[in-house]
N, C-alpha and C. Protein backbone atom coordinates (compact mmCIF):
# COMPACT_ATOMS: atom_id res chain seq x y z
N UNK A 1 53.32 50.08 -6.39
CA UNK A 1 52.18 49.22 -6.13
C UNK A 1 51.50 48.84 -7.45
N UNK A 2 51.41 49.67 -8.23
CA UNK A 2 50.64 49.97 -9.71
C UNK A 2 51.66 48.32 -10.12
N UNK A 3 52.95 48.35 -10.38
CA UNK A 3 53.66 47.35 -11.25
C UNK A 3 53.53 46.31 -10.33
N UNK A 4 53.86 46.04 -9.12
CA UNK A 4 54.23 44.45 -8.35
C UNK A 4 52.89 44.46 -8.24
N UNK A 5 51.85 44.96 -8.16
CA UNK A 5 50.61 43.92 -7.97
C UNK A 5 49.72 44.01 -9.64
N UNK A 6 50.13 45.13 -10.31
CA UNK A 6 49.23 44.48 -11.54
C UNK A 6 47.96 45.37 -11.72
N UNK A 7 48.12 46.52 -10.98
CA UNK A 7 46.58 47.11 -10.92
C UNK A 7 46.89 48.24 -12.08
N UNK A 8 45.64 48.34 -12.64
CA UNK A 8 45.33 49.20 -13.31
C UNK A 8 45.23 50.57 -12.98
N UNK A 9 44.94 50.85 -11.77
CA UNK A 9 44.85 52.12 -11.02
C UNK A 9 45.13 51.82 -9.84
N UNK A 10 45.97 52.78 -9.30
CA UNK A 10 46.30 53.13 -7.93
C UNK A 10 45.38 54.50 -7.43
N UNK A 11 45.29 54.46 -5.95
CA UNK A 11 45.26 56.21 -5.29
C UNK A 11 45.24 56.13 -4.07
N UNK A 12 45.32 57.16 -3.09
CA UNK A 12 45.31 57.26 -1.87
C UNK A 12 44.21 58.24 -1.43
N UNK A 13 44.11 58.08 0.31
CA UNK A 13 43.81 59.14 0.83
C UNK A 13 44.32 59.02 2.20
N UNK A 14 44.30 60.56 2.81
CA UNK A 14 45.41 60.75 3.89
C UNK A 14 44.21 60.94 5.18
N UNK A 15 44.99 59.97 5.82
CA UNK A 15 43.92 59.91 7.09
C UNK A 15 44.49 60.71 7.81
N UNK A 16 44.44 61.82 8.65
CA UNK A 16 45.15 62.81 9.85
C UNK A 16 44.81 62.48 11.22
N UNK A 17 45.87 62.94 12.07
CA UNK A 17 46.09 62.69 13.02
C UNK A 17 44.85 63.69 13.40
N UNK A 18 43.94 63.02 14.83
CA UNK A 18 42.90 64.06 15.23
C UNK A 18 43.13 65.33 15.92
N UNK A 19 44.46 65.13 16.97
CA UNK A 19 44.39 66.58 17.38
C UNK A 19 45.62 67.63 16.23
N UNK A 20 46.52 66.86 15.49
CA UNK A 20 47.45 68.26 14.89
C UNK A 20 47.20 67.47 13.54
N UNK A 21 47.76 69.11 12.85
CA UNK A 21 47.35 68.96 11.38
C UNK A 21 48.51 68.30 10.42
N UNK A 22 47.95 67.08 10.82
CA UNK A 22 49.76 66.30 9.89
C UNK A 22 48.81 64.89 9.68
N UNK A 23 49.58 64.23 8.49
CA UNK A 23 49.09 62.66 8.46
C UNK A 23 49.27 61.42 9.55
N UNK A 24 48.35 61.09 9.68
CA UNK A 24 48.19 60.12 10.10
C UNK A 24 49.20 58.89 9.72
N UNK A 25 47.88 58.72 8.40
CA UNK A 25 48.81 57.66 7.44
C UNK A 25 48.10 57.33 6.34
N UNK A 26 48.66 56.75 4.96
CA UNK A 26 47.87 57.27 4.02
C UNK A 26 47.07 55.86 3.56
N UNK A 27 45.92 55.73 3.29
CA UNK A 27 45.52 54.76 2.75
C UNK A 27 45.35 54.61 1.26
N UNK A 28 45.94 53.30 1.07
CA UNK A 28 46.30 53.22 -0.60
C UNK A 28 45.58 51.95 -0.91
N UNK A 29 44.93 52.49 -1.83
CA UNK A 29 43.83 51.06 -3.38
C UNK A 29 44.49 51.29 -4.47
N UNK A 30 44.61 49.81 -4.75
CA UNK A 30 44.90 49.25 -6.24
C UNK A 30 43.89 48.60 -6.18
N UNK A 31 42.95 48.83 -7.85
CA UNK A 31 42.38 47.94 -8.37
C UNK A 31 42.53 48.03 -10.05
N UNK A 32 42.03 46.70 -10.40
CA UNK A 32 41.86 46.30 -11.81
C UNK A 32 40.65 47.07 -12.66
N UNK A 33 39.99 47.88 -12.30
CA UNK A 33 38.51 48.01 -13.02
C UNK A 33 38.54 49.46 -11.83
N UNK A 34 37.76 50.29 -13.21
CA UNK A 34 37.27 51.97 -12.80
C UNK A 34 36.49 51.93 -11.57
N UNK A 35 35.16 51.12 -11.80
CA UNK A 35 34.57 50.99 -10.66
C UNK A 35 34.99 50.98 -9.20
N UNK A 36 35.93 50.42 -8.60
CA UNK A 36 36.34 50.18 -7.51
C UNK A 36 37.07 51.59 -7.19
N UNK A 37 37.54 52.67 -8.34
CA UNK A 37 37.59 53.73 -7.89
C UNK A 37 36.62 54.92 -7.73
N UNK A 38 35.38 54.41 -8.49
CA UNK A 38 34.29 55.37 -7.91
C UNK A 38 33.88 54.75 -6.58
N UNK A 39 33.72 53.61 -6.09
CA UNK A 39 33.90 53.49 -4.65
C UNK A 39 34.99 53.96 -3.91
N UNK A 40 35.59 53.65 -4.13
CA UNK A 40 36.61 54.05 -3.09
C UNK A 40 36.30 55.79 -2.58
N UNK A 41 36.10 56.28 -3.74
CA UNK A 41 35.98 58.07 -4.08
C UNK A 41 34.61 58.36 -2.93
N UNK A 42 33.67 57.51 -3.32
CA UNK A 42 32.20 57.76 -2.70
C UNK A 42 31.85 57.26 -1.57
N UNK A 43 32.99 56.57 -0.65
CA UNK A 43 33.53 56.29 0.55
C UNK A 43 34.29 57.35 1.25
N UNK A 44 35.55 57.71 0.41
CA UNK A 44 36.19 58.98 1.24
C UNK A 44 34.97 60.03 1.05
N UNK A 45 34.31 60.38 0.21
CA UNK A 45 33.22 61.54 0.38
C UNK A 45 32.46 61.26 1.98
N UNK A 46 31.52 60.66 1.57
CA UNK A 46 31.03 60.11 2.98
C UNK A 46 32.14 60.89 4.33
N UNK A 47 32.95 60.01 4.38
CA UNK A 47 33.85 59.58 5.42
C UNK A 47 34.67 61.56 5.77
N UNK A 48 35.07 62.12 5.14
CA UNK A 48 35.95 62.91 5.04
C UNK A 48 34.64 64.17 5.63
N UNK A 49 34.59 64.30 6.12
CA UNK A 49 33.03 65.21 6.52
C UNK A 49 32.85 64.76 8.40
N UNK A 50 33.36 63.09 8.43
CA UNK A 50 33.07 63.31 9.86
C UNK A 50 34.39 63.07 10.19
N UNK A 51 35.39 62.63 9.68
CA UNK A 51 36.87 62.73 9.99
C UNK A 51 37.33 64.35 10.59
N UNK A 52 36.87 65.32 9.76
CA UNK A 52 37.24 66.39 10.05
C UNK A 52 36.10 67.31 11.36
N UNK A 53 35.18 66.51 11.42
CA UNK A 53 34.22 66.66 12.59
C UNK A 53 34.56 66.07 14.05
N UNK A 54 35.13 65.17 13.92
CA UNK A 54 35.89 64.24 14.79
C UNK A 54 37.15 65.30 15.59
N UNK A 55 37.64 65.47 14.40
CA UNK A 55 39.32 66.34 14.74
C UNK A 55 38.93 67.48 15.47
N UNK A 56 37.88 68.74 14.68
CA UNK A 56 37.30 69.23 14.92
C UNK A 56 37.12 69.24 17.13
N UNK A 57 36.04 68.09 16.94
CA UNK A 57 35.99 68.05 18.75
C UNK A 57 37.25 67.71 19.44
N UNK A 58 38.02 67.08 18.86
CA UNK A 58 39.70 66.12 19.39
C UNK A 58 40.13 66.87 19.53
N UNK A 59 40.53 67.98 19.04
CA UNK A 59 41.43 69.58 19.24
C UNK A 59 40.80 70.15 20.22
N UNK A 60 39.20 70.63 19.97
CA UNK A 60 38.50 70.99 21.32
C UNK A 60 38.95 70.52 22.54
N UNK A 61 38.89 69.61 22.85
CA UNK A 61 38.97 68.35 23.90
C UNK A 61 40.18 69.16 24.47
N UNK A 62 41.12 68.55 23.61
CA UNK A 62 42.56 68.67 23.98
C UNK A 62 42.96 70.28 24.46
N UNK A 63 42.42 71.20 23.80
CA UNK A 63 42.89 72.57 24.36
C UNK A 63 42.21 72.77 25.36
N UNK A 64 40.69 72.25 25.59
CA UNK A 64 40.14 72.59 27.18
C UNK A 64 40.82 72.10 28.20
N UNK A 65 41.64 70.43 28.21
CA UNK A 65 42.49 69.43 28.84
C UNK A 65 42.93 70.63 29.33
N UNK A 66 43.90 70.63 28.42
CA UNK A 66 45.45 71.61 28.72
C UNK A 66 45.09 72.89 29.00
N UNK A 67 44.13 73.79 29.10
CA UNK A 67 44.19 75.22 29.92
C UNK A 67 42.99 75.19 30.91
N UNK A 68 42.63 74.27 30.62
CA UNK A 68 41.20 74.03 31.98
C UNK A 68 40.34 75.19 31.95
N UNK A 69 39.57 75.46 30.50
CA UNK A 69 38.76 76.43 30.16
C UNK A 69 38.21 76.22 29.25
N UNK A 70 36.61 75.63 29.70
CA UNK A 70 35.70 75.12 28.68
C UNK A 70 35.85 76.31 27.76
N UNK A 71 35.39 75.77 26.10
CA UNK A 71 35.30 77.06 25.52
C UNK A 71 33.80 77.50 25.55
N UNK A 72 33.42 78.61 25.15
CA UNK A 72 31.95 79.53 24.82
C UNK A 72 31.06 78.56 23.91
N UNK A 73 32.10 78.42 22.63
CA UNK A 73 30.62 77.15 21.49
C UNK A 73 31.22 75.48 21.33
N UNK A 74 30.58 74.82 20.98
CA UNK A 74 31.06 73.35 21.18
C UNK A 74 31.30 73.05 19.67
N UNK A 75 32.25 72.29 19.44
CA UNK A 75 33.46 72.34 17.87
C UNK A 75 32.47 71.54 16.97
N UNK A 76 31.36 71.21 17.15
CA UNK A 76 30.11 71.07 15.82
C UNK A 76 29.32 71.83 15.66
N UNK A 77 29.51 73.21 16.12
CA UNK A 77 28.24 74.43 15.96
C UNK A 77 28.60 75.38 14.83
N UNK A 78 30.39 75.10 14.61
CA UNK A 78 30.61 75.67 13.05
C UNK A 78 30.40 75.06 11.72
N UNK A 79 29.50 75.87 10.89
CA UNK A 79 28.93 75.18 9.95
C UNK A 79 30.23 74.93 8.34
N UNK A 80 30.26 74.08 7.90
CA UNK A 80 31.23 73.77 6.75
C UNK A 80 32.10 73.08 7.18
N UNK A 81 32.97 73.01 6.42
CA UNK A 81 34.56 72.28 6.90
C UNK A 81 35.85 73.30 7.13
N UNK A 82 36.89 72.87 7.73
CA UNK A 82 37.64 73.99 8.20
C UNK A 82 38.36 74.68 6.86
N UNK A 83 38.97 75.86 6.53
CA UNK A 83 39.48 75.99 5.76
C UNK A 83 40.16 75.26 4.84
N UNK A 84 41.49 74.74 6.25
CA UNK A 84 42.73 73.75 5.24
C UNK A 84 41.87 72.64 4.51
N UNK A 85 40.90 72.02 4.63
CA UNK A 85 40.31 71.02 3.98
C UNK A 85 40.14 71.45 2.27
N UNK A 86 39.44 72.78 3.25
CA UNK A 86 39.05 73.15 1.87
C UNK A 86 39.86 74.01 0.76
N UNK A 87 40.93 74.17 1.23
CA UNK A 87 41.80 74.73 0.24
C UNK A 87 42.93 73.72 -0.19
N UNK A 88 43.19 72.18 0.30
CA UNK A 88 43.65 71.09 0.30
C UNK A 88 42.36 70.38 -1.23
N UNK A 89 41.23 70.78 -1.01
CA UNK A 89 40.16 70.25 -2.40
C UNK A 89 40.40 70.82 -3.54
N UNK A 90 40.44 72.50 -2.69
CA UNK A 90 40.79 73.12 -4.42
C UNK A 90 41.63 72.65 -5.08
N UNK A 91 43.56 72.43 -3.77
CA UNK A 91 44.46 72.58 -4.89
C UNK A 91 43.80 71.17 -6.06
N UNK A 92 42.88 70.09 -5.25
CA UNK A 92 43.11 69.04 -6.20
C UNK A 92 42.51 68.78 -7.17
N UNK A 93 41.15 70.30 -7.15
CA UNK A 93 40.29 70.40 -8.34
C UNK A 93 40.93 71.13 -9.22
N UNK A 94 42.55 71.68 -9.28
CA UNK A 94 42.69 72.34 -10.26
C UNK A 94 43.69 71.43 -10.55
N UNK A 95 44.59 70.73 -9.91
CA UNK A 95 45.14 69.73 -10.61
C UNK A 95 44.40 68.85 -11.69
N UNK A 96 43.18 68.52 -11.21
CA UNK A 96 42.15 67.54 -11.79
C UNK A 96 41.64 67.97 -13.19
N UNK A 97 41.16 69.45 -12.90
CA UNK A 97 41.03 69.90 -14.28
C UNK A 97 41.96 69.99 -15.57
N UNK A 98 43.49 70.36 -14.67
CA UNK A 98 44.46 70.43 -15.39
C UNK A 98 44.60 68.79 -16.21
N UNK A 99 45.09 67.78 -15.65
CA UNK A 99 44.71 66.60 -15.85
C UNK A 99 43.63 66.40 -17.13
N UNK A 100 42.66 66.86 -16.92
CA UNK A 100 41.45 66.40 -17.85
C UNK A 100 41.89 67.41 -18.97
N UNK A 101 42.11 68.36 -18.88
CA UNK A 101 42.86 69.40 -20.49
C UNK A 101 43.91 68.89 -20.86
N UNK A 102 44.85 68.07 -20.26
CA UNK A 102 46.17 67.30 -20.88
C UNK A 102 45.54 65.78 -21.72
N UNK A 103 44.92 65.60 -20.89
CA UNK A 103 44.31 64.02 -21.43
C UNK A 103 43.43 64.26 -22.51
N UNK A 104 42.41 65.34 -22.79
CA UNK A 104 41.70 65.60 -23.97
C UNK A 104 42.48 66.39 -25.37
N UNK A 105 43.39 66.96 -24.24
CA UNK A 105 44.68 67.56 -25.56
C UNK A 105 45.17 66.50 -26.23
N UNK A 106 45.77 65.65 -25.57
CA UNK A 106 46.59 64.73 -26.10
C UNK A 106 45.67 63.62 -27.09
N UNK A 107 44.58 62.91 -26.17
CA UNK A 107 44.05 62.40 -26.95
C UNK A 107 43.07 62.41 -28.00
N UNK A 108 42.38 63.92 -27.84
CA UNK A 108 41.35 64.34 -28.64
C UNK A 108 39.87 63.54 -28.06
N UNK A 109 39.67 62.64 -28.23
CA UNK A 109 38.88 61.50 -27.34
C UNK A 109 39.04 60.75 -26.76
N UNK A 110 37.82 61.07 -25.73
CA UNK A 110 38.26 60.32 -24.41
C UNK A 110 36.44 59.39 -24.13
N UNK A 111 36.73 58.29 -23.80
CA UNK A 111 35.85 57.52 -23.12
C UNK A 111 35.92 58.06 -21.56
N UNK A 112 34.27 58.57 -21.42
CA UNK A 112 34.20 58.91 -20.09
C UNK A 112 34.91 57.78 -18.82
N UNK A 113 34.32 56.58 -18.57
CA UNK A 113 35.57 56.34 -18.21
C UNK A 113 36.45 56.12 -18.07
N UNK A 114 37.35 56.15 -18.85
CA UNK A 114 38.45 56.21 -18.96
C UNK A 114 38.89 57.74 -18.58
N UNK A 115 38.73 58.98 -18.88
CA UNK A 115 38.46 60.53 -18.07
C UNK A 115 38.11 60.05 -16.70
N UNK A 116 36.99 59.79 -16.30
CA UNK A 116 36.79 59.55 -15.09
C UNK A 116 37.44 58.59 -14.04
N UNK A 117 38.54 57.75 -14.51
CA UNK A 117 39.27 56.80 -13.83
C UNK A 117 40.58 57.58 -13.70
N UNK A 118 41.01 58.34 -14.18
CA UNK A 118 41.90 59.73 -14.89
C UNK A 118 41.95 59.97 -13.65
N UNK A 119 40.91 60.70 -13.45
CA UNK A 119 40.87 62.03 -12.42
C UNK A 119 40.29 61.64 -10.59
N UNK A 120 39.92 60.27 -10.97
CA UNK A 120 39.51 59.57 -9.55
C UNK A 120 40.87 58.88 -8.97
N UNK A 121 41.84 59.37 -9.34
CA UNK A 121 43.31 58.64 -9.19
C UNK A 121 43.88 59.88 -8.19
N UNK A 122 43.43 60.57 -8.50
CA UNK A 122 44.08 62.37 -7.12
C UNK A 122 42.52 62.35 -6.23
N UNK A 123 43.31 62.47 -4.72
CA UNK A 123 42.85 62.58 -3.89
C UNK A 123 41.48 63.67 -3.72
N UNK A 124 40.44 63.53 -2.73
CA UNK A 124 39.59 64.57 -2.94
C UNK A 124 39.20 64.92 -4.18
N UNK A 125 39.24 64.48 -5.12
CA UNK A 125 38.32 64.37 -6.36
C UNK A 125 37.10 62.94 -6.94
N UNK A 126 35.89 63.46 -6.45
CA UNK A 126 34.54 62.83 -6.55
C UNK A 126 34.22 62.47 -7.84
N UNK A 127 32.88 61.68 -7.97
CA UNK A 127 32.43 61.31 -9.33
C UNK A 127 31.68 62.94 -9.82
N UNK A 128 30.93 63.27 -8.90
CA UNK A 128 29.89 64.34 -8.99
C UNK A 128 31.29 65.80 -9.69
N UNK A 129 32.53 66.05 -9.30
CA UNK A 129 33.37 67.11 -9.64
C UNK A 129 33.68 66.41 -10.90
N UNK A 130 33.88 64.90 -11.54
CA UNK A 130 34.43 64.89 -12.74
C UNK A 130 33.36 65.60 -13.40
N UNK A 131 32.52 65.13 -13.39
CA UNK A 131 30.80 65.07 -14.19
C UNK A 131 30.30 66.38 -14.37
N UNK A 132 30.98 67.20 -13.26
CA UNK A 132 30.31 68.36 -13.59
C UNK A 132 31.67 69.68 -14.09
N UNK A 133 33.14 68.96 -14.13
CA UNK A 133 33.77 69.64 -14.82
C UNK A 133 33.32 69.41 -16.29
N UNK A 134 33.16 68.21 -16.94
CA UNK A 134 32.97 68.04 -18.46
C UNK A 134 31.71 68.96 -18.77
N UNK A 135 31.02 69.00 -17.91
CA UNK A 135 29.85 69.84 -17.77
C UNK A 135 29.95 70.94 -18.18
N UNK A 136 30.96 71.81 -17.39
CA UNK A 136 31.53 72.89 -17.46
C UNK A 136 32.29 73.28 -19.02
N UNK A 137 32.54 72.33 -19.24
CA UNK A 137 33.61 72.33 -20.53
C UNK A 137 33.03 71.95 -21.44
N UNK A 138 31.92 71.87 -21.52
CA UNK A 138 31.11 71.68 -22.74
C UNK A 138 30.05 72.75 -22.80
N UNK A 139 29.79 73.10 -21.40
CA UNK A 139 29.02 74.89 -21.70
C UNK A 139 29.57 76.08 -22.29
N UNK A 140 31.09 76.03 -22.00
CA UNK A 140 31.98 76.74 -22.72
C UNK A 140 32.72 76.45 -24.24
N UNK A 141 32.29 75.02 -24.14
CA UNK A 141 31.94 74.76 -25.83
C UNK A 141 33.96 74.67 -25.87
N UNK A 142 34.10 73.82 -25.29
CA UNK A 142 35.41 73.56 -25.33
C UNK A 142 35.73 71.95 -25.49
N UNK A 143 34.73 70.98 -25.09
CA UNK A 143 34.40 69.56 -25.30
C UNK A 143 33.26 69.68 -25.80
N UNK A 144 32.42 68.59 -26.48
CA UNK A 144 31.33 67.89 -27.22
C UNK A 144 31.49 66.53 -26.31
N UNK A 145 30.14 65.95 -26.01
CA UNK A 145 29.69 64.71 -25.36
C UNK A 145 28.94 64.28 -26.08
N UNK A 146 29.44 63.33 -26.92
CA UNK A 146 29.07 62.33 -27.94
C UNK A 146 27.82 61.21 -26.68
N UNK A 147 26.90 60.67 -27.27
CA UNK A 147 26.26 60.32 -26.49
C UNK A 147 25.21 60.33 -25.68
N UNK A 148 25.68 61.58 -25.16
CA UNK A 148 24.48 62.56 -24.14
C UNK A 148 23.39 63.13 -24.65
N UNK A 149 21.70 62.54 -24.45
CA UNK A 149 20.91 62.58 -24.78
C UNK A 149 20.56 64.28 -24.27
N UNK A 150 19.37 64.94 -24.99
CA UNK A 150 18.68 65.89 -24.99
C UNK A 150 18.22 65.89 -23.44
N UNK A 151 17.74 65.10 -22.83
CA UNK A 151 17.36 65.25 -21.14
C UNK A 151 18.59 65.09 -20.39
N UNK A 152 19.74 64.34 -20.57
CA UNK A 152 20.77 63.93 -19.55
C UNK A 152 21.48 65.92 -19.37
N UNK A 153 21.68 65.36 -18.16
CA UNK A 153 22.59 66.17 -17.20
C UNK A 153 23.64 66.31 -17.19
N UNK A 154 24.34 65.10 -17.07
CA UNK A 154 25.70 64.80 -17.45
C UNK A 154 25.94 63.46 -17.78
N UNK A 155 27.37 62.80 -18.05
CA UNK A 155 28.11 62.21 -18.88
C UNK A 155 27.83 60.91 -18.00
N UNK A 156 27.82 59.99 -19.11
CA UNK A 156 27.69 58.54 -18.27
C UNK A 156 28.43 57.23 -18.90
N UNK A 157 28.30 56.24 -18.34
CA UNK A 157 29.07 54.85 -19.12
C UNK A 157 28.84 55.05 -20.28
N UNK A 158 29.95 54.76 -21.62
CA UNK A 158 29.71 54.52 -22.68
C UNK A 158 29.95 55.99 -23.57
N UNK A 159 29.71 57.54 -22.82
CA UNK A 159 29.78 58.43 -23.65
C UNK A 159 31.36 58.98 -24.46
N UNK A 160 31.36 59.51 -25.38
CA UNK A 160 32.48 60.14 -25.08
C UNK A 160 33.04 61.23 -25.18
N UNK A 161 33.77 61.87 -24.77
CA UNK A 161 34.38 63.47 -24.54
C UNK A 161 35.28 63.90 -25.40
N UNK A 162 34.99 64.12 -26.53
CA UNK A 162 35.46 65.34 -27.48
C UNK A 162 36.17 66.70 -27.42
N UNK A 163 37.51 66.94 -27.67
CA UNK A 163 38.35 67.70 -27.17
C UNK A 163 37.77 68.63 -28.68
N UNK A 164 37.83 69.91 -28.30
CA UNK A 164 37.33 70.85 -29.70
C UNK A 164 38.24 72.23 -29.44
N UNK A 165 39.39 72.19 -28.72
CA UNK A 165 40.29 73.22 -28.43
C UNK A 165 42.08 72.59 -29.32
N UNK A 166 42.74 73.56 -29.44
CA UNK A 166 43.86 73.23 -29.98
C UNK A 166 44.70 71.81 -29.70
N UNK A 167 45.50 71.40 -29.93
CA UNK A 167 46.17 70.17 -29.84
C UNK A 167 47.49 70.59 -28.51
């Protein structure tokens, strides 16, 4: 998709089937410009919270159907998201990190976005997890954020991310 249409960035995300744990089908963006992947990212955030709330009752549903025995609590009274979600985020926050230590290895500097268009390309990875890995990696004094004023929080248009670990 990246070569026959010309986009600068590709990514997906996997929509699942509501009652079993398998894909649906995957939805895929190409665009020309970073931006359209922090949307896209801050859309599946949103979205991925009642998808799995949805499934959540759809499975309910379906196992009361089939044994004809309401259950005891109703499938929005458990608080968080189900495990697999959440161990489906990790694997992609450690890919992501991994990612961001290859890209600062290699290049030594990095324009945030350009890092942040990086890592908004794997699934389940947000603006708020890039922002606050560099975060991370500059408390440990492993990057420098050229840029980042005395009050800022974290990293924004224009800064850039300084690799200060081996090559």
């Amino acid at each position: 998709m990246r070569a026959a249409g010309g986009f600068t960035h590709v990514t997906s995300t996997r929509i699942l089937k509501p009652t079993h744990d398998r894909s649906y089908f995957y939805l895929v963006y190409g665009t020309r410009h970073f931006k359209g992947l922090v949307e896209f990212r801050g859309v599946e955030k949103k979205v991925v919270e009642e998808q799995e709330r949805v499934r959540l009752t759809a499975k309910q549903e379906s196992r009361e159907t089939r044994t004809g025995q309401p259950e005891l609590f109703a499938a929005g009274d458990t608080p968080g998201l189900p495990p697999a979600f959440e161990d489906e985020r990790s694997r992609q926050m450690v890919s992501a990190l991994a990612r961001l230590r290859a890209l600062l290895s290699q290049k030594r500097k990095v324009i945030y976005e350009d890092a942040l268009a990086n890592l908004l390309e794997l699934p389940l990875v947000w603006e708020s997890d890039v922002k606050g890995m560099i975060m991370k990696m500059r408390d440990s004094d492993e990057v420098d954020v050229i840029g980042l004023k005395p009050r800022e929080r974290t990293p924004k248009k224009g800064h850039v991310v300084v690799w200060k670990g081996q090559p």
